[in-house]
Protein backbone atom coordinates (compact mmCIF):
# COMPACT_ATOMS: atom_id res chain seq x y z
CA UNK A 1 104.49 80.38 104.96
CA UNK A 2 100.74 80.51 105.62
CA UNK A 3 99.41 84.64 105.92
CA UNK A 4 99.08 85.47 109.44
CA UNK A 5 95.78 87.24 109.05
CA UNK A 6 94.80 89.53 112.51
CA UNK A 7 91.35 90.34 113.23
CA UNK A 8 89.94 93.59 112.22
CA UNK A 9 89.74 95.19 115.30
CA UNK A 10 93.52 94.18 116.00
CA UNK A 11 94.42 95.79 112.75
CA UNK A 12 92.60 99.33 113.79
CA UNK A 13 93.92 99.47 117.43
CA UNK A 14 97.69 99.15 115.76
CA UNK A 15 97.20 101.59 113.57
CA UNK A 16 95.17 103.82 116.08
CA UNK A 17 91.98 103.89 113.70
CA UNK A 18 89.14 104.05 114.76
CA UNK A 19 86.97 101.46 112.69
CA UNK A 20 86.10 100.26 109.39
CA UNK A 21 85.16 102.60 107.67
CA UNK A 22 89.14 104.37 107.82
CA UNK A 23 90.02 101.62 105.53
CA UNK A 24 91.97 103.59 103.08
CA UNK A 25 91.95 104.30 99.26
CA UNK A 26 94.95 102.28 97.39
CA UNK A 27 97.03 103.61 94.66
CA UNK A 28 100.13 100.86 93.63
CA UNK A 29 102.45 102.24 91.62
CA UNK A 30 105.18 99.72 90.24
CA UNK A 31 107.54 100.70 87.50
CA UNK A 32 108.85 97.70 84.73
CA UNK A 33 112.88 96.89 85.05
CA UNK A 34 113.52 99.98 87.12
CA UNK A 35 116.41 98.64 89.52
CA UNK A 36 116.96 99.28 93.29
CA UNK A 37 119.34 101.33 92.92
CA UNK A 38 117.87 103.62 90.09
CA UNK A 39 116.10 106.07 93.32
CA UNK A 40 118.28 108.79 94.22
CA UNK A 41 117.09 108.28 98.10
CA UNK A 42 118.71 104.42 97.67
CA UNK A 43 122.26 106.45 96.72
CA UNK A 44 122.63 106.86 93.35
CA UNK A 45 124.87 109.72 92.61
CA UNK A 46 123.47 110.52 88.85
CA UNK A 47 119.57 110.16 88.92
CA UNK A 48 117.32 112.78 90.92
CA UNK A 49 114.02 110.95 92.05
CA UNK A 50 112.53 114.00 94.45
CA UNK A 51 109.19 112.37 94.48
CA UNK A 52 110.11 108.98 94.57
CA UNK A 53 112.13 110.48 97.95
CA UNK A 54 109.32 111.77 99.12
CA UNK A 55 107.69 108.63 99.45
CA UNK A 56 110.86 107.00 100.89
CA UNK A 57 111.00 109.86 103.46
CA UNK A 58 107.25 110.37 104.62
CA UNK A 59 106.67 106.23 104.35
CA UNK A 60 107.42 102.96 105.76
CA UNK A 61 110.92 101.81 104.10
CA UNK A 62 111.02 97.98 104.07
CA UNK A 63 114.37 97.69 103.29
CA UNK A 64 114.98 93.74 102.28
CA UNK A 65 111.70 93.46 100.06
CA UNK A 66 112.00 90.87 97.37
CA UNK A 67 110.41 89.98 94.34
CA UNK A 68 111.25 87.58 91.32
CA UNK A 69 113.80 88.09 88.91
CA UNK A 70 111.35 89.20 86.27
CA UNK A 71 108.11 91.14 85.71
CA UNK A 72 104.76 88.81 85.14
CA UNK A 73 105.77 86.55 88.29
CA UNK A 74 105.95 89.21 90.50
CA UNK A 75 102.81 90.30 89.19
CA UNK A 76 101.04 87.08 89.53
CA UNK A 77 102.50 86.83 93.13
CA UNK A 78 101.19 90.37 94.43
CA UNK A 79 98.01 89.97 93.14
CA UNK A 80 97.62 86.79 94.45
CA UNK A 81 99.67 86.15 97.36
CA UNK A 82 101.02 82.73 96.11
CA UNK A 83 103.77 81.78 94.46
CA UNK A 84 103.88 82.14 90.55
CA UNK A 85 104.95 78.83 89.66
CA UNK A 86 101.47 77.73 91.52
CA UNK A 87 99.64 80.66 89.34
CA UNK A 88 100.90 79.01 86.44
CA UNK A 89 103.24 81.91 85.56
CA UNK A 90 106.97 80.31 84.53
CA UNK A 91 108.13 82.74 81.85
CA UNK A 92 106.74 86.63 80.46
CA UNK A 93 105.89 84.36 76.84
CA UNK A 94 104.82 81.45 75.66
CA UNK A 95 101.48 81.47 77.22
CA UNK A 96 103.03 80.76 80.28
CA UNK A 97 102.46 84.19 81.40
CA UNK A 98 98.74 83.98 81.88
CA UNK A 99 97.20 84.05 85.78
CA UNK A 100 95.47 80.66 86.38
CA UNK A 101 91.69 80.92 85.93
CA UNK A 102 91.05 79.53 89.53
CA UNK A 103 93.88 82.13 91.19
CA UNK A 104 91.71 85.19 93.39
CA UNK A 105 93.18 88.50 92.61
CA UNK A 106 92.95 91.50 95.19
CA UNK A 107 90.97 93.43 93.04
CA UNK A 108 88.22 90.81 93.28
CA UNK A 109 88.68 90.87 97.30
CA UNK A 110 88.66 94.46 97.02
CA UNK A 111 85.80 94.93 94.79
CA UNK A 112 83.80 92.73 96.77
CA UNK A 113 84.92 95.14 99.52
CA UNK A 114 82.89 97.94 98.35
CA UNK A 115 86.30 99.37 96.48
CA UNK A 116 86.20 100.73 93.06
CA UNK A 117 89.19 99.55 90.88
CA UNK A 118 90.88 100.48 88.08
CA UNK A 119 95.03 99.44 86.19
CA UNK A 120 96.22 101.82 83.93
CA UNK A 121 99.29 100.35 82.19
CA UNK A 122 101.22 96.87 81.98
CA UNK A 123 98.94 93.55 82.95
CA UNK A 124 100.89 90.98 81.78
CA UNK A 125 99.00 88.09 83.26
CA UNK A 126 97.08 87.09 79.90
CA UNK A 127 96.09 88.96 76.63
CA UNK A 128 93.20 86.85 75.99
CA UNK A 129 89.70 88.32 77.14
CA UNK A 130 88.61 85.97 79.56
CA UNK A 131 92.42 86.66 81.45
CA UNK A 132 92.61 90.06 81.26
CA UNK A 133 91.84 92.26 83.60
CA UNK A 134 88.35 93.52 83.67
CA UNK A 135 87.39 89.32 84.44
CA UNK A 136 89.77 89.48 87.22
CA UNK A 137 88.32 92.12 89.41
CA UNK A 138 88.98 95.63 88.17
CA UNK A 139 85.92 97.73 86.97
CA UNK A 140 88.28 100.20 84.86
CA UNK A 141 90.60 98.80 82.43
CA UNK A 142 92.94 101.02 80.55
CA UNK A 143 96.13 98.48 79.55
CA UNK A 144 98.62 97.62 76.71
CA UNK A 145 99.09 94.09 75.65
CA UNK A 146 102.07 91.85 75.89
CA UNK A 147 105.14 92.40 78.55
CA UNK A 148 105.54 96.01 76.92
CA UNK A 149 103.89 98.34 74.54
CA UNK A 150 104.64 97.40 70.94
CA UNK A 151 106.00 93.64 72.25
CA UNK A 152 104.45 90.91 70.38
CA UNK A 153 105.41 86.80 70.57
CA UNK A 154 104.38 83.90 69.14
CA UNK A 155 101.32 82.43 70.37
CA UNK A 156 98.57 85.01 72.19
CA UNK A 157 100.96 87.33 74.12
CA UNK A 158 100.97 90.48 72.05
CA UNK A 159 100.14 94.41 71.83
CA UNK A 160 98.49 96.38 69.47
CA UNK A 161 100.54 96.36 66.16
CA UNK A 162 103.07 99.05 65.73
CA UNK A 163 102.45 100.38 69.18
CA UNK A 164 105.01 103.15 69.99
CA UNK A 165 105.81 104.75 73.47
CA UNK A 166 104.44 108.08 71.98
CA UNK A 167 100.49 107.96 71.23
CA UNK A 168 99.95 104.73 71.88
CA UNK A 169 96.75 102.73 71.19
CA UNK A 170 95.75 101.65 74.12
CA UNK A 171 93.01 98.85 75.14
CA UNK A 172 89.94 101.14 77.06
CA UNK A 173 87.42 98.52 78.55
CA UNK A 174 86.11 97.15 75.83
CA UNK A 175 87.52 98.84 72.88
CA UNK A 176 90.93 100.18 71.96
CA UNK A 177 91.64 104.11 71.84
CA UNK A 178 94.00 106.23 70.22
CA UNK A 179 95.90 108.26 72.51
CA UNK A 180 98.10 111.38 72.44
CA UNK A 181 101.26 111.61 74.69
CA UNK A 182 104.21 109.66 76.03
CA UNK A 183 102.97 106.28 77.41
CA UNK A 184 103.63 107.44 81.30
CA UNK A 185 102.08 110.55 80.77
CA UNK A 186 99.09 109.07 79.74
CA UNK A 187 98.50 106.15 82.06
CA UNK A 188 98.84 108.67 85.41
CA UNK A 189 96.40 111.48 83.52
CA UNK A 190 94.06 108.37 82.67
CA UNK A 191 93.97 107.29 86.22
CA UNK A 192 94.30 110.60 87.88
CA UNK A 193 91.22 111.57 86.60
CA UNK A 194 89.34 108.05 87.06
CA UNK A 195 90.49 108.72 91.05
CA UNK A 196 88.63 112.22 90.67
CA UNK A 197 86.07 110.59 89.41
CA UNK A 198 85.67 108.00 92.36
CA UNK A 199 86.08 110.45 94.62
CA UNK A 200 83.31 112.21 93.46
CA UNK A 201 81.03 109.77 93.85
CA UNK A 202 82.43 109.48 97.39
CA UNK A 203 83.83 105.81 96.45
CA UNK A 204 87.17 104.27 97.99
CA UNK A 205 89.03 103.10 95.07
CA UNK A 206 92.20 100.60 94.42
CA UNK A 207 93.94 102.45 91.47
CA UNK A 208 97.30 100.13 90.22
CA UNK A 209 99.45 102.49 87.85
CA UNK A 210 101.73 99.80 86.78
CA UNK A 211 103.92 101.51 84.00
CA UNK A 212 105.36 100.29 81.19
CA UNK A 213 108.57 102.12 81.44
CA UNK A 214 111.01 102.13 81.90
CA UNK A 215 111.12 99.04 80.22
CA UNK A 216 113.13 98.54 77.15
CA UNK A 217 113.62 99.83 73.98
CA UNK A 218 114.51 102.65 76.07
CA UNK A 219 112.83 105.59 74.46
CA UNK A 220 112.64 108.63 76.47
CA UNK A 221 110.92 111.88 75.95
CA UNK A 222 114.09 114.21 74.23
CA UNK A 223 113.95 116.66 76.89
CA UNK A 224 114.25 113.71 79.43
CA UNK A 225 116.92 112.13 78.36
CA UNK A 226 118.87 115.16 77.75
CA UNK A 227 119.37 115.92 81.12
CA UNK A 228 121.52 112.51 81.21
CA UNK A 229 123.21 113.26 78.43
CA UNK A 230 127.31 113.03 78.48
CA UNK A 231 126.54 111.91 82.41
CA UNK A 232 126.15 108.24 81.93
CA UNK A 233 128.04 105.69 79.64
CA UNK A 234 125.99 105.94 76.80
CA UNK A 235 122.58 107.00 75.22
CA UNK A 236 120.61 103.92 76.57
CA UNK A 237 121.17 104.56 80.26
CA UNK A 238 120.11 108.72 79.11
CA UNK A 239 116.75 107.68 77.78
CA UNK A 240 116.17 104.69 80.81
CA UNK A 241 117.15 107.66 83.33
CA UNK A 242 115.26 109.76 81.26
CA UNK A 243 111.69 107.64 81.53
CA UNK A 244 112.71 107.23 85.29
CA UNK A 245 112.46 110.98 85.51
CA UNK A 246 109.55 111.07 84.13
CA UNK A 247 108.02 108.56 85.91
CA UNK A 248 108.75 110.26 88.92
CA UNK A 249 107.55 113.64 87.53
CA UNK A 250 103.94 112.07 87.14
CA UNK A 251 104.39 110.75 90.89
CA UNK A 252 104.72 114.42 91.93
CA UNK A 253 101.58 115.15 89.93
CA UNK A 254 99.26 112.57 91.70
CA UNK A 255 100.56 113.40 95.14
CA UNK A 256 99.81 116.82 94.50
CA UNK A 257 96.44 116.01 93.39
CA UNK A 258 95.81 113.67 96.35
CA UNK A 259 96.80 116.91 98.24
CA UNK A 260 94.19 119.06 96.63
CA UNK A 261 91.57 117.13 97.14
CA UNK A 262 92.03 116.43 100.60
CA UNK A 263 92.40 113.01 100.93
CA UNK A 264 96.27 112.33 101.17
CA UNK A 265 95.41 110.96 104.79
CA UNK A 266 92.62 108.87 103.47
CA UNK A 267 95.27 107.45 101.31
CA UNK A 268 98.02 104.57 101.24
CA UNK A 269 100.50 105.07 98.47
CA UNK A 270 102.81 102.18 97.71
CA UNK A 271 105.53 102.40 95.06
CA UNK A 272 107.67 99.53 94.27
CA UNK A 273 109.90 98.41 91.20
CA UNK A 274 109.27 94.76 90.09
CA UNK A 275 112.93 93.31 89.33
CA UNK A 276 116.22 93.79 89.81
CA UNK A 277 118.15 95.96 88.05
CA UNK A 278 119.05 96.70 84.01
CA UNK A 279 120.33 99.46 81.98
CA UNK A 280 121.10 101.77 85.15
CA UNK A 281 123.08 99.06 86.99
CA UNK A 282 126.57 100.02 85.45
CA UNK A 283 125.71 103.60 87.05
CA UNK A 284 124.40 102.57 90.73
CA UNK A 285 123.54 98.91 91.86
CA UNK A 286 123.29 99.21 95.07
CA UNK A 287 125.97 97.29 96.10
CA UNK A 288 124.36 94.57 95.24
CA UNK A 289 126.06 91.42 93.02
CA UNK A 290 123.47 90.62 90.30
CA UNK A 291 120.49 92.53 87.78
CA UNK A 292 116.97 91.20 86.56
CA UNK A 293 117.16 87.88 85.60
CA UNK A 294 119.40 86.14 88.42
CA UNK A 295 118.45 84.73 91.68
CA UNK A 296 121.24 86.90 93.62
CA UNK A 297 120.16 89.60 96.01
CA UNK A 298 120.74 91.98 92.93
CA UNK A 299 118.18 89.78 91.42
CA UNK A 300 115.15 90.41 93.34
CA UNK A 301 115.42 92.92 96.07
CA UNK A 302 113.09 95.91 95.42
CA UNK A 303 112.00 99.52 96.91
CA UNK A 304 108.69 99.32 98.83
CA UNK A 305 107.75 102.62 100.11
CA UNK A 306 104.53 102.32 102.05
CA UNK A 307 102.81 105.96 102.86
CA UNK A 308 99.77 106.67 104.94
CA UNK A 309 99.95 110.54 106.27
CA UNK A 310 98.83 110.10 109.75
CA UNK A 311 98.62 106.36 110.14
CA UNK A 312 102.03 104.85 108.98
CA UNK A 313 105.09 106.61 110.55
CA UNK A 314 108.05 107.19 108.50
CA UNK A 315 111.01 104.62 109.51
CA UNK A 316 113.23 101.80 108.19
CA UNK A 317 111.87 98.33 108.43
CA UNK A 318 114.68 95.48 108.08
CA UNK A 319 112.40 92.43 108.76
CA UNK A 320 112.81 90.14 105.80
CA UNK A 321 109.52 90.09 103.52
CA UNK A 322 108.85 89.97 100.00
CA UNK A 323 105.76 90.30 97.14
CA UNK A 324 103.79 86.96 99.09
CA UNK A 325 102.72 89.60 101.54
CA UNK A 326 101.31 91.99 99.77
CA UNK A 327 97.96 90.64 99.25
CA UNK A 328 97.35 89.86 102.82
CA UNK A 329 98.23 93.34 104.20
CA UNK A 330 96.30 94.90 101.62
CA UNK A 331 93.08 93.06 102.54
CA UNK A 332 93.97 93.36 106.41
CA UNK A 333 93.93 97.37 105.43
CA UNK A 334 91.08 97.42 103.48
CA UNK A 335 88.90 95.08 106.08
CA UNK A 336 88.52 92.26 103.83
CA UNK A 337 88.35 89.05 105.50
CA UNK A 338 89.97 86.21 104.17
CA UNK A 339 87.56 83.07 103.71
CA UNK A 340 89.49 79.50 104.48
CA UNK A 341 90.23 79.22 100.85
CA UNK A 342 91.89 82.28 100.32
CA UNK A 343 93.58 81.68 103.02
CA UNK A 344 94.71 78.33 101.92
CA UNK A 345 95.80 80.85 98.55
CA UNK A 346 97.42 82.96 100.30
CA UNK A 347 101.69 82.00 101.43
CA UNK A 348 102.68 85.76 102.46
CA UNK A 349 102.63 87.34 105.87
CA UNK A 350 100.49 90.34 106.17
CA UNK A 351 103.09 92.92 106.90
CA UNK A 352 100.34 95.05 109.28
CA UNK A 353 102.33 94.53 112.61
CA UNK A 354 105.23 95.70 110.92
CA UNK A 355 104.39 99.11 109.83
CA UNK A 356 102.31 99.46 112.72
CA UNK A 357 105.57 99.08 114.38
CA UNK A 358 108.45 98.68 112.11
CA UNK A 359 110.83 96.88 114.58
CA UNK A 360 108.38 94.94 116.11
CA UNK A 361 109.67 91.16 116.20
CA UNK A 362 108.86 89.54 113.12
CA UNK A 363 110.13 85.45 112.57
CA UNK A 364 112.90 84.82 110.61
CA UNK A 365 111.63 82.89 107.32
CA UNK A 366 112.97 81.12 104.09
CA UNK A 367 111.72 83.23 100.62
CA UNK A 368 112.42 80.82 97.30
CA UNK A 369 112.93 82.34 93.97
CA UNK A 370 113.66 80.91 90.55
CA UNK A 371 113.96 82.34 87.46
CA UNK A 372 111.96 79.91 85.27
CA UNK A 373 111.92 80.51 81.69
CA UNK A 374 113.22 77.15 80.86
CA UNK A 375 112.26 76.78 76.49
CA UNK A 376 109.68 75.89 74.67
CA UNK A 377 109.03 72.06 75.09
CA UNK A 378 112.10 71.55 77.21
CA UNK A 379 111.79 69.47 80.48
CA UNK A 380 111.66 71.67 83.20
CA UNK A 381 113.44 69.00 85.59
CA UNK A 382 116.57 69.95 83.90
CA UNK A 383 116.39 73.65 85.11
CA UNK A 384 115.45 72.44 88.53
CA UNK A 385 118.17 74.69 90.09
CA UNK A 386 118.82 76.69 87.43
CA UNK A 387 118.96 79.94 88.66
CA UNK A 388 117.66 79.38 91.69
CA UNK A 389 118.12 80.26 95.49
CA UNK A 390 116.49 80.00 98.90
CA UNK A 391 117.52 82.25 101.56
CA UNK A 392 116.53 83.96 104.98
CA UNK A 393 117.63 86.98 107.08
CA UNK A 394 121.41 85.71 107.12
CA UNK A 395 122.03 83.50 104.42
CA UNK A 396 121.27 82.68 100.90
CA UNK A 397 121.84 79.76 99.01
CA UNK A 398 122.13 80.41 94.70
CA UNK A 399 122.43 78.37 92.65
CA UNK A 400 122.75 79.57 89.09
CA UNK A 401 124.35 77.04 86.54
CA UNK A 402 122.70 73.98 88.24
CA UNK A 403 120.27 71.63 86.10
CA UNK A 404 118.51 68.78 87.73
CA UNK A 405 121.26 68.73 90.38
CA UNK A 406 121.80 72.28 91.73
CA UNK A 407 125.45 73.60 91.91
CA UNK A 408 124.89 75.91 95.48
CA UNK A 409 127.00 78.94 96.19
CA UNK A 410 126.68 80.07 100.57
CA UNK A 411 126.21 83.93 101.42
CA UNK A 412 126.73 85.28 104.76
CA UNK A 413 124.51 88.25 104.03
CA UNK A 414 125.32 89.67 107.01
C-alpha cells in the first residue's frame, strides 16, 4: 500500500496542535525476542511489567500491530517504511542483514528536520562502517555489533570479541568504550543523559533505545531472575523474565526523568517488541498459535503503545496495521514532508488519523510476511512459500512447509 501522507496542517487540527513547532521529541523503545504476551497488561499471570502498563494505559493501544518473524527485518522495515526483502534484508547473517545503501532511514528525514538523534543498543542493519548507523542519519551512536552482544558469524556480522551482557564494550561514535553495568542498564543511562543533554541545548531529539535483551543467552542480573525463580518451568524463562524486568525498570527511570524535566507532554513515547514470542511463550502466549520465527499470528503480532500526555488519548485501536507505517506517522508527527521519492519508498499508512481518533474508519488491507532465511547459496525460489502468509482484518492465509509451490492453511481470525 502506498503511505497516505496528510498535509501538515491536517495533521495539527487532528491532534488539536497548534503548529509546527509542537512537533514532538521521539524516544522508540523496542526490546529483542520479547513476545506479546511477555507484558503483564497483555495478561500474563507470572511477569509484572508496571511501566510497560503504564504506557499501555496512558497511550494509544494498537492492538493487531505486526511485524516480521524476526529482528533485522523489522528493523529495516520501521526505519524505512518498505518492505525488507526490498531493503535487501532476508536473514539476521550472512550479510544479508545489511540496509541497502540507497534505502532513506527516518533518522535522516528527521535530522534533516532539525531533530537531534541518537540509538543506544542493537542496529543490526550492517556492521561495516559505511552501514552503520552514524552514515544513516543518527548524530549519536552508542551500539553493539552483530544481532546480539557477544554474537559473531561468518562473514562481517559480528560484535566485539568476548562481549558479555555485564560491562560490555560497546562501539561510542567512533571508537569503542569499556563500560561498567548490565547491558540495559547502560544503554537507557547512556541515552538518558544524551536526552538531558539535547534538552539543554533546547534541541528536539529522536532517541531509539533498541535493547539487546532480552535476547538470548538469557543472562539476567541474579537479583532479577530470582524473583522468577521456582515460578516458571525452568531457569531460562527466570533470567528472560528477569531481563524483561529489568527492562521495564529502566522504562520507569526515563519516564520519570521525562517527568522532571518537564517535557513528558512535549514527548511521544513508543514501545514495541520486534517478534513474536520465545522463551516466555510456554508461560503466556497470548492465545496466540505460533513464536518468532513462523508466519502465524503468534509469529508477528507485537505491542505498540503510542503515548503523547495531552495529545494522544488513551484507547484501544483494532484497525489492522503493522511496522510499514511507522515511518510515515513519524514524519507526519515530526512535520517532515515526504518528497515523491520517499514517497515512492515508503508502502505503510501513516497511522495519524488513527490515534487522532482510534476508531476512525481505516480500509481493510492485505500485510505479507515471510520468514526468509533460506541458506547460504540455496535458491530462494524453493522457499517461495516457505513460511509464508498474507492476511487482512479477517483472514490469513500461512503457509509454512511450502517450497516453490505453497501448501496454504485458511484462518477465520475472527
Amino acid at each position: 500500500m502506498k503511505s497516505c501522507i496528510l498535509p501538515s496542517i491536517a495533521l495539527w487540527g487532528a491532534l488539536s496542535l497548534s503548529g509546527a513547532a509542537a512537533a514532538p521529541n521521539i524516544v522508540f523503545l523496542i526490546t529483542d525476542d520479547q513476545g506479546y504476551g511477555d507484558v503483564s497488561a497483555h495478561g500474563n499471570p507470572v511477569l509484572q511489567t508496571p511501566h510497560m502498563d503504564r504506557l499501555h494505559r496512558e497511550g494509544v493501544r494498537l492492538t493487531d500491530f505486526h511485524v516480521s518473524p524476526t529482528c533485522a527485518p523489522t528493523r529495516a522495515a520501521l526505519l524505512t517504511g518498505r518492505h525488507e526483502f526490498k531493503n535487501g534484508i532476508t536473514h539476521t547473517i550472512l550479510e544479508r542483514e545489511r540496509l541497502a545503501p540507497g534505502a532513506v532511514t527516518l533518522a535522516q528525514i528527521l535530522k534533516a528536520g532539525g531533530y537531534a538523534t541518537g540509538i543506544f543498543g542493537k542496529w543490526h542493519l550492517g556492521d561495516e562502517a559505511e552501514h552503520r548507523p552514524d552514515r544513516r542519519g543518527f548524530d549519536e551512536m552508542f551500539i553493539h555489533g552483530g544481532g546480539g552482544i557477544g554474537q559473531t558469524y561468518p562473514g562481517s556480522c559480528g560484535d566485539a570479541p568476548g562481549n558479555t551482557y555485564f560491562d560490555p564494550a560497546i562501539l561510542h561514535n567512533d571508537r569503542f568504550v569499556k563500560t561498567k553495568g548490565f547491558c540495559t542498564d547502560v544503554f537507557y543511562a547512556q541515552a538518558i543523559a544524551w536526552m538531558d543533554a539535547q534538552r539543554k541545548a533546547g534541541k528536539r531529539f529522536f532517541a531509539y533505545i533498541p535493547t539487546n535483551a532480552p535476547h538470548a543467552p538469557y543472562t539476567a542480573r541474579p537479583e532479577d531472575a530470582a524473583l522468577f525463580a521456582g515460578k516458571v518451568p525452568d531457569d531460562a524463562v527466570a533470567h528472560f523474565f528477569g531481563m524483561i524486568h529489568n527492562i521495564d525498570v529502566n522504562v520507569g527511570k526515563l519516564l520519570a526523568r521525562l517527568d522532571a524535566w518537564g517535557i513528558a507532554d512535549n514527548t511521544l513515547v513508543i514501545f514495541m517488541n520486534d517478534n513474536g514470542g520465545t522463551a516466555g511463550v510456554p508461560v503466556f502466549n497470548a492465545g496466540m498459535r505460533g513464536t518468532k520465527g513462523t508466519a502465524y499470528v503468534g509469529g508477528t503480532r507485537a505491542a505498540s503503545f503510542w503515548r503523547w500526555p495531552g495529545t494522544l488519548k488513551p484507547a484501544d485501536c483494532k484497525g489492522l496495521t503493522g511496522y510499514l507505517d511507522f515511518f510515515p506517522t513519524l514524519a507526519e508527527l515530526a512535520g517532515a514532508p515526504l518528497t515523491d521519492a520517499l514517497k515512492a519508498q515508503v508502502e505503510g499508512r501513516s497511522l495519524v488519523p488513527l490515534l487522532a481518533n482510534p476508531s476512525a474508519h481505516w480500509e481493510d488491507r492485505f500485510l505479507f510476511v515471510h520468514q526468509g532465511r533460506w541458506g547460504k547459496l540455496e535458491d530462494p525460489n524453493t522457499c517461495k512459500y516457505r513460511m509464508a502468509s498474507v492476511r487482512n482484518t479477517r483472514w490469513a492465509l500461512v503457509s509454512e512447509k511450502g517450497g516453490r509451490e505453497p501448501q496454504w492453511q485458511l484462518f477465520d481470525l475472527s
